[in-house]
N, C-alpha and C. Protein backbone atom coordinates (compact mmCIF):
# COMPACT_ATOMS: atom_id res chain seq x y z
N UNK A 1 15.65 -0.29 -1.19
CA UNK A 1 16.81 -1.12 -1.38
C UNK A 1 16.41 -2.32 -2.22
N UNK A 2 17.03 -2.58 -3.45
CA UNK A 2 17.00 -4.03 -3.88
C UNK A 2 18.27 -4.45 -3.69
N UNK A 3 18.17 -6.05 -3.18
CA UNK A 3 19.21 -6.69 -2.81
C UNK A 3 20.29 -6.45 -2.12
N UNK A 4 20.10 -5.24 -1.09
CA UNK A 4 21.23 -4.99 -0.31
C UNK A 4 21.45 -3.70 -0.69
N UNK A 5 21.40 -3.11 -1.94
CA UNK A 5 22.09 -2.18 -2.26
C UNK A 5 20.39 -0.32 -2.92
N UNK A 6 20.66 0.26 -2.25
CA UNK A 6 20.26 1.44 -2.70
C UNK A 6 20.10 1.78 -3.67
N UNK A 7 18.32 1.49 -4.39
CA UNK A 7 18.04 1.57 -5.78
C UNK A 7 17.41 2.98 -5.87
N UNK A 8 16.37 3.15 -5.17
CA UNK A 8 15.68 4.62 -5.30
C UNK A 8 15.13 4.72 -3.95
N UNK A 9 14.86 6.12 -4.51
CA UNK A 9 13.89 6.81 -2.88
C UNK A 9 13.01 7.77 -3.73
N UNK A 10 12.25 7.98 -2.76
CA UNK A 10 10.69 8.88 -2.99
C UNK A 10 10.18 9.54 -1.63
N UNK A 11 9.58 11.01 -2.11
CA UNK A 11 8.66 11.25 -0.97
C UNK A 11 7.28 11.34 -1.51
N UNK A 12 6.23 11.48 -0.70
CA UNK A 12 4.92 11.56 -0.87
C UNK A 12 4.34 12.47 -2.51
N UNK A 13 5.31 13.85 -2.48
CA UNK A 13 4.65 14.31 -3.68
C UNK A 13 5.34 13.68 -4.87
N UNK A 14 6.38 12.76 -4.74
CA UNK A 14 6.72 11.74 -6.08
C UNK A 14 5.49 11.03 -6.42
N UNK A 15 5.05 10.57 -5.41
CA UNK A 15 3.54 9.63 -5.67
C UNK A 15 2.67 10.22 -5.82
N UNK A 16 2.22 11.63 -5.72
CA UNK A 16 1.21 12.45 -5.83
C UNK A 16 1.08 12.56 -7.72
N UNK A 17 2.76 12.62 -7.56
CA UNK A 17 2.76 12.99 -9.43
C UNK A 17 3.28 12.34 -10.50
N UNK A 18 3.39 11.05 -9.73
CA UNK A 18 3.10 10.38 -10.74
C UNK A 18 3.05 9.04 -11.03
N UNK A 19 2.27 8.54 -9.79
CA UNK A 19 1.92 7.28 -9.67
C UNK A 19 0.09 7.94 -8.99
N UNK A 20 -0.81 6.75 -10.48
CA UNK A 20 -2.24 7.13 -10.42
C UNK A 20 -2.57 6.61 -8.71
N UNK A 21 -3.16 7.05 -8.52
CA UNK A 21 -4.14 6.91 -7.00
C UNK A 21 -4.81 6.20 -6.94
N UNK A 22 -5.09 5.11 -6.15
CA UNK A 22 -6.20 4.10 -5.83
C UNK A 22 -6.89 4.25 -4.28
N UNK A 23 -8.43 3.91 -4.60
CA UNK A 23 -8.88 4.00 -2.72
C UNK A 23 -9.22 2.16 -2.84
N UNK A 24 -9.06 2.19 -1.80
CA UNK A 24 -9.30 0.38 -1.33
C UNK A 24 -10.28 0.39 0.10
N UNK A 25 -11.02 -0.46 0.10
CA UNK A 25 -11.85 -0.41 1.66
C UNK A 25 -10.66 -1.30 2.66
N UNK A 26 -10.92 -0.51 3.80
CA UNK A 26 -9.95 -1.32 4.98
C UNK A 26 -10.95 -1.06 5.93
N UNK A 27 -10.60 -1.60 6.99
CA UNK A 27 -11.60 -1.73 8.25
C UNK A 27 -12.06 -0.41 9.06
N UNK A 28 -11.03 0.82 8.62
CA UNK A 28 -11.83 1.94 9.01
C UNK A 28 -12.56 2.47 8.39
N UNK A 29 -12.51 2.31 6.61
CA UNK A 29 -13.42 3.11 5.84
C UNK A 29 -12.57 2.61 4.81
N UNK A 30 -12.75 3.78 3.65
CA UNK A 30 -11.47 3.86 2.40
C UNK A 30 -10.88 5.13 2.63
N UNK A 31 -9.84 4.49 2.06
CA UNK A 31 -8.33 4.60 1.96
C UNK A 31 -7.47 5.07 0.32
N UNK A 32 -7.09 6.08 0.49
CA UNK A 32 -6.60 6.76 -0.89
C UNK A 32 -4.98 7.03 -0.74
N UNK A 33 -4.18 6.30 -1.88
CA UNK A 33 -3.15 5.56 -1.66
C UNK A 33 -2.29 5.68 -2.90
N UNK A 34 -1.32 4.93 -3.17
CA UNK A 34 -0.63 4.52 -4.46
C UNK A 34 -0.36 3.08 -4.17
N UNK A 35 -0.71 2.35 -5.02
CA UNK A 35 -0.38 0.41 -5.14
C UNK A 35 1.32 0.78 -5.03
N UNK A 36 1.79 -0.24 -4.21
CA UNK A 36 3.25 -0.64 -4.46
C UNK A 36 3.50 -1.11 -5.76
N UNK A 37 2.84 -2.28 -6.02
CA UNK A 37 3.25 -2.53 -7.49
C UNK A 37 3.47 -1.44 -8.62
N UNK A 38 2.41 -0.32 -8.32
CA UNK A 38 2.68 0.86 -9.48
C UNK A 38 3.77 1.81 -8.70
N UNK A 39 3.90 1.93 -7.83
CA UNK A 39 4.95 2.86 -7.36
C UNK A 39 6.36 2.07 -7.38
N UNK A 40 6.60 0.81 -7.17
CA UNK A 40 7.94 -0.04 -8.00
C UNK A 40 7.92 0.36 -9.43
N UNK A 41 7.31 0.01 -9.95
CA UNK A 41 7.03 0.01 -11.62
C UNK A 41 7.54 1.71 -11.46
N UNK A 42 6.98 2.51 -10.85
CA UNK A 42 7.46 3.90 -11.58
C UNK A 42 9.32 3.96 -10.95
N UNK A 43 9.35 3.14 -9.83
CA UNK A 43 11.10 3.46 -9.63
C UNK A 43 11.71 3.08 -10.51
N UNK A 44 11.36 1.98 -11.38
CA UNK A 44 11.54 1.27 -12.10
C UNK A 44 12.74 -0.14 -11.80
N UNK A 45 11.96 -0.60 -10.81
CA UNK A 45 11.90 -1.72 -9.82
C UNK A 45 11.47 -3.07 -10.60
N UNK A 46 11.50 -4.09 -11.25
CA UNK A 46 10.71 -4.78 -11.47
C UNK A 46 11.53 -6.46 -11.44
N UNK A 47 10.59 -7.42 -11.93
CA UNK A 47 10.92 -8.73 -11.69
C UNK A 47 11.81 -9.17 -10.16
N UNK A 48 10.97 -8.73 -9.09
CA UNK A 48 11.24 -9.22 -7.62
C UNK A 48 10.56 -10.32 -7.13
N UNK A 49 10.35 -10.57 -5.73
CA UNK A 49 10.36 -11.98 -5.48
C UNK A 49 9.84 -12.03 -4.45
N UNK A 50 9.74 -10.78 -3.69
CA UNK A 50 9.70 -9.88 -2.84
C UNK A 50 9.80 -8.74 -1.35
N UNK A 51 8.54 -8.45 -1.43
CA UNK A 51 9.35 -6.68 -0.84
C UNK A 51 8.83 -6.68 0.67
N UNK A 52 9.96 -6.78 1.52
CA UNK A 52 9.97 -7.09 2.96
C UNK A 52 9.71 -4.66 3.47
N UNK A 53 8.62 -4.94 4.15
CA UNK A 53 8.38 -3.49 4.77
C UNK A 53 8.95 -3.41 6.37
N UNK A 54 9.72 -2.43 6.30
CA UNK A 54 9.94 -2.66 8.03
C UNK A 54 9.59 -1.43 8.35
N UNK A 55 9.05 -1.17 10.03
CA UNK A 55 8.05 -0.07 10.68
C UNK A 55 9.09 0.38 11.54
N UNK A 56 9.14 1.38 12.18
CA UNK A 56 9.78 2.54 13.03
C UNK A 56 10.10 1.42 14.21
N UNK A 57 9.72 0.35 14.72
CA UNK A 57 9.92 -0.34 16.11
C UNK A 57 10.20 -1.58 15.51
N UNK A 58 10.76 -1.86 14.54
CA UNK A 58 11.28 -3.02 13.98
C UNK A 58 10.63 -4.12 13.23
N UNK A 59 8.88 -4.43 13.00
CA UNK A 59 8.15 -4.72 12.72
C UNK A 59 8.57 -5.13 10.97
N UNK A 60 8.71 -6.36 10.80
CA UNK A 60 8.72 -6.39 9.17
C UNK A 60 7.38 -7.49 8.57
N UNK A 61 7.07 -6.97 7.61
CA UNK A 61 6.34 -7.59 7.04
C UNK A 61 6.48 -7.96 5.14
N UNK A 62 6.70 -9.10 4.73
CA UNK A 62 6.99 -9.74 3.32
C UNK A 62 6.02 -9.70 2.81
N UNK A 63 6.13 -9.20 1.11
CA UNK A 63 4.56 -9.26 0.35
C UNK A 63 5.31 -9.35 -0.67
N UNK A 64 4.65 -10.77 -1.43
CA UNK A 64 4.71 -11.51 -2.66
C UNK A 64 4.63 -10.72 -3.73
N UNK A 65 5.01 -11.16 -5.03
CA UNK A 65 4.09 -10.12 -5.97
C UNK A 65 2.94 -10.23 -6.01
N UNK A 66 2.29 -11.93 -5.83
CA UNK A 66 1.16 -11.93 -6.02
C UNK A 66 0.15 -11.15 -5.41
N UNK A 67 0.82 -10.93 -3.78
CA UNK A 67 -0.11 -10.36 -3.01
C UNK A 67 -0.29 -8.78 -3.46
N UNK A 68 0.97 -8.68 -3.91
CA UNK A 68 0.63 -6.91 -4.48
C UNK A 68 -0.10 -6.83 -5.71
N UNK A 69 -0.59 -7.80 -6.84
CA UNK A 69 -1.12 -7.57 -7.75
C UNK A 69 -2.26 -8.44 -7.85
N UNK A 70 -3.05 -9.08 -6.38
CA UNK A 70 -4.23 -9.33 -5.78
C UNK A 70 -5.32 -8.22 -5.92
N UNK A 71 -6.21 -8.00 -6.71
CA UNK A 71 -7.35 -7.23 -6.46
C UNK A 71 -8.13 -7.03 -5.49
N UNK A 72 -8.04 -8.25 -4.57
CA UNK A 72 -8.96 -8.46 -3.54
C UNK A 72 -8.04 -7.79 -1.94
N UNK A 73 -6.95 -7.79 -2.29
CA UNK A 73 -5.55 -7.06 -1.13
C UNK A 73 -4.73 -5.99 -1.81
N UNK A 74 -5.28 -5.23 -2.22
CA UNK A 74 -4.26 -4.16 -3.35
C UNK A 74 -3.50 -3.32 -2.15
N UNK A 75 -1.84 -3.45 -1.80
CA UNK A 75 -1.00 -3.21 -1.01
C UNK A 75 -1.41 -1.56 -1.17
N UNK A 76 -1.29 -1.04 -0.57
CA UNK A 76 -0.90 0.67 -0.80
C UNK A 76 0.02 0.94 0.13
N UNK A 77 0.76 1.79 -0.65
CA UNK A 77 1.25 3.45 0.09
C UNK A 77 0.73 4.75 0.59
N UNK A 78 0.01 5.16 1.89
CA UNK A 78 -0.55 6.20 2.21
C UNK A 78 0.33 6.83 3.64
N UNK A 79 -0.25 7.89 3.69
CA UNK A 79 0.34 8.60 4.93
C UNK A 79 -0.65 8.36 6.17
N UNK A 80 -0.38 8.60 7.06
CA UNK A 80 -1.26 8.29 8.46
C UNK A 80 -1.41 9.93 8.31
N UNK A 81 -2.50 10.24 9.48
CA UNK A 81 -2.45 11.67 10.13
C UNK A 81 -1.62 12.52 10.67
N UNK A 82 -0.38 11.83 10.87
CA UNK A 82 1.18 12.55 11.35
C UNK A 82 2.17 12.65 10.28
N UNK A 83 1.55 12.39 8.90
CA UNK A 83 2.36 12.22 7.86
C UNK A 83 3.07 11.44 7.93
N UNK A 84 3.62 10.48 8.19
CA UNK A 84 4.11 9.02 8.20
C UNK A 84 3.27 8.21 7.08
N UNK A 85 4.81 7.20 6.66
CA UNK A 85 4.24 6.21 5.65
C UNK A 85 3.78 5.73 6.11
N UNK A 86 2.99 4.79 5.47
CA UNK A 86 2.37 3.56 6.13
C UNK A 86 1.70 2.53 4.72
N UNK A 87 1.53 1.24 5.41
CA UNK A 87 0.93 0.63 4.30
C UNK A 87 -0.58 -0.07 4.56
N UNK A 88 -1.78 0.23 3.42
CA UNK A 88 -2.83 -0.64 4.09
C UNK A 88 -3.51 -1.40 2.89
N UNK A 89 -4.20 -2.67 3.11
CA UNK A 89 -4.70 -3.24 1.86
C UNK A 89 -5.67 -3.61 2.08
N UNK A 90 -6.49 -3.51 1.08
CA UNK A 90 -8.02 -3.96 0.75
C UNK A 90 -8.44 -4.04 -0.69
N UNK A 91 -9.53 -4.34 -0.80
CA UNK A 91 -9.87 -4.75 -2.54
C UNK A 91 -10.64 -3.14 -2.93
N UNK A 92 -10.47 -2.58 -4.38
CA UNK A 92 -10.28 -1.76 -4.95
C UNK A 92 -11.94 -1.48 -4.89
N UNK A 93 -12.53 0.16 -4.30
CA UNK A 93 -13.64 0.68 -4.04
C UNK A 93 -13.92 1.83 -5.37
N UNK A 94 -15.00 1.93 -5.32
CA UNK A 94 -14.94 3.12 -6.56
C UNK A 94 -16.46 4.00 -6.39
N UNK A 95 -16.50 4.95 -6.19
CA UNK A 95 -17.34 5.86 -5.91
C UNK A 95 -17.63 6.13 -4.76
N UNK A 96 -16.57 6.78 -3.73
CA UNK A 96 -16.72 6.66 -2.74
C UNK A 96 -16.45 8.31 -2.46
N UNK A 97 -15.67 8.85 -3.51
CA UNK A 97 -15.61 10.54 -3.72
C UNK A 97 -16.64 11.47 -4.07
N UNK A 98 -17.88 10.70 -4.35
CA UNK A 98 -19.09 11.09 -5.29
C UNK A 98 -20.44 10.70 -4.26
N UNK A 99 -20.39 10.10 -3.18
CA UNK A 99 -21.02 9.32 -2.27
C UNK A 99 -21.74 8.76 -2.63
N UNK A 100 -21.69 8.08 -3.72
CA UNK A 100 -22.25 6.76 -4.15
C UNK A 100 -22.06 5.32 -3.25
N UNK A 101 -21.19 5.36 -2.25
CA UNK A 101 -21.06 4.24 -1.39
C UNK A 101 -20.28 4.93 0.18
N UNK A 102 -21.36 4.24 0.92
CA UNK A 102 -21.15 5.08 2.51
C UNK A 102 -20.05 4.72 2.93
N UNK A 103 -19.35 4.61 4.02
CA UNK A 103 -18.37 4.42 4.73
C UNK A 103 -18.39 3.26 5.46
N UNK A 104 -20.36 2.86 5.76
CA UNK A 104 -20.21 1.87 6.53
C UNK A 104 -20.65 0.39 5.60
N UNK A 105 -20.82 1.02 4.43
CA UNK A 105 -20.79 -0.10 2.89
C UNK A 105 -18.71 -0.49 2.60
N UNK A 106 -18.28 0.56 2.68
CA UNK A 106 -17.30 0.17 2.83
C UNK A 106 -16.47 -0.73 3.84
N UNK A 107 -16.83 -0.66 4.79
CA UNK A 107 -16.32 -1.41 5.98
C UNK A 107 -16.62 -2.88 6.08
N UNK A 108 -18.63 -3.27 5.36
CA UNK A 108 -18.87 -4.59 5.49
C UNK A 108 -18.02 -5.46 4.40
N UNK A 109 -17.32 -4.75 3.54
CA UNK A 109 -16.69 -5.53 2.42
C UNK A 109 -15.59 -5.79 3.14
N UNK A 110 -14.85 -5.42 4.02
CA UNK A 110 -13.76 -5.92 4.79
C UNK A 110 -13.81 -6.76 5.96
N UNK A 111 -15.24 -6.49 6.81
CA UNK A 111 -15.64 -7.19 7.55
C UNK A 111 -15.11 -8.45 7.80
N UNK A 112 -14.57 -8.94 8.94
CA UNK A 112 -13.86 -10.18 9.31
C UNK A 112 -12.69 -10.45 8.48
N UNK A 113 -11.97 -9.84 7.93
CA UNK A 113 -11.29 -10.10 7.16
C UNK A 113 -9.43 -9.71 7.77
N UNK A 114 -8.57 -10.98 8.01
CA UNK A 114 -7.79 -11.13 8.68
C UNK A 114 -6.37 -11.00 7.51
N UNK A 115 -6.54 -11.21 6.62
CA UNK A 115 -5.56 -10.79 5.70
C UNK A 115 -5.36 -9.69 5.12
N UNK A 116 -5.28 -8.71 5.66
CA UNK A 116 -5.37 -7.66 5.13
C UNK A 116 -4.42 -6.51 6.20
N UNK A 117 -3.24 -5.55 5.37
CA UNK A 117 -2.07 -5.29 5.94
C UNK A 117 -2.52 -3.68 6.64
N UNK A 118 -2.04 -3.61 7.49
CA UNK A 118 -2.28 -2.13 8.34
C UNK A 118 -0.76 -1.97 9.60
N UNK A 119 0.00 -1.50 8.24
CA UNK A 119 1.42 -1.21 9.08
C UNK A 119 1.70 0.41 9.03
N UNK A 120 2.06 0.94 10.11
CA UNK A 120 2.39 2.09 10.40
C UNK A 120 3.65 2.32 10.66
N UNK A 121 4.36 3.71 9.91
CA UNK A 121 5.52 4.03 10.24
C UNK A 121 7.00 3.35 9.52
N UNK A 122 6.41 3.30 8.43
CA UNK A 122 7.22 2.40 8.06
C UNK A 122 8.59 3.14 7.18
N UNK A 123 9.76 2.27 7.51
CA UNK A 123 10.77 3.18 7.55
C UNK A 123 11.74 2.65 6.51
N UNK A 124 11.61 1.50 6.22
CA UNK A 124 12.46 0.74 5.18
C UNK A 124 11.58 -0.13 4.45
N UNK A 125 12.32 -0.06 3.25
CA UNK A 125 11.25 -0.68 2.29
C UNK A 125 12.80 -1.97 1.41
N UNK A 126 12.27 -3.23 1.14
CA UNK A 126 13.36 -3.89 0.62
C UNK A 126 12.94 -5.01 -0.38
N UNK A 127 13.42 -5.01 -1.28
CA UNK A 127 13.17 -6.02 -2.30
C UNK A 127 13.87 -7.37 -2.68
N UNK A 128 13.33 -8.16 -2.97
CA UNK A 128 14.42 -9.25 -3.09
C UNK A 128 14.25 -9.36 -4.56
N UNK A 129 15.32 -9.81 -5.63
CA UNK A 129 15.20 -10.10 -6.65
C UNK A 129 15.48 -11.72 -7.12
């Protein structure tokens, strides 16, 4: 939804094909995803203000643009293990498909780190312009 009103929708293999893939470290490991910012950009969503996420039990959470185009918090779109959306952020990992970096190298880069989003189930997505 931007501004009240019903701009687009997507399911998982929209993002499979054609919004590029990013992994980010989060506190369980990494995480392989699509950035919100690039998956707006492909609805063709842009100049917001921003995009309030709400979860299956009412849970909302607001993210800036800045925070979506933060390197160090790169928002994603991934599925949980029940196939549910969900959103999680961390700063952008790279060789982690090739095992060039362990799981538990991944984790100390997140280590203590309290800003960083891990919402499940998320059922509405909304933009402000």
């Amino acid at each position: 939804m931007v501004s009240g009103q019903a701009k687009a929708s997507f399911v998982g293999q929209d993002l499979v094909d054609h919004v590029e893939d990013t992994v980010v470290a989060t506190a369980d490991g990494p995480r392989k995803g699509w950035a919100i910012a690039k998956t707006l950009k492909y609805l063709g969503v842009e100049n917001y203000k921003e995009v309030t996420l709400t979860s299956a039990n009412g849970k909302k959470i607001a993210v800036t643009p800045q925070q979506l185009n933060d390197q160090q918090t790169i928002p994603l779109f991934t599925y949980n293990e029940a196939g549910l959306l969900m959103v999680v952020s961390g700063p952008k990992v790279r060789g982690t498909n090739k095992g060039n970096i362990t799981i538990e190298d991944v984790k100390k880069t997140v280590a203590g780190r309290t800003d960083l989003l891990n919402v499940s189930k998320i059922e509405k997505i909304e933009v402000k312009g």
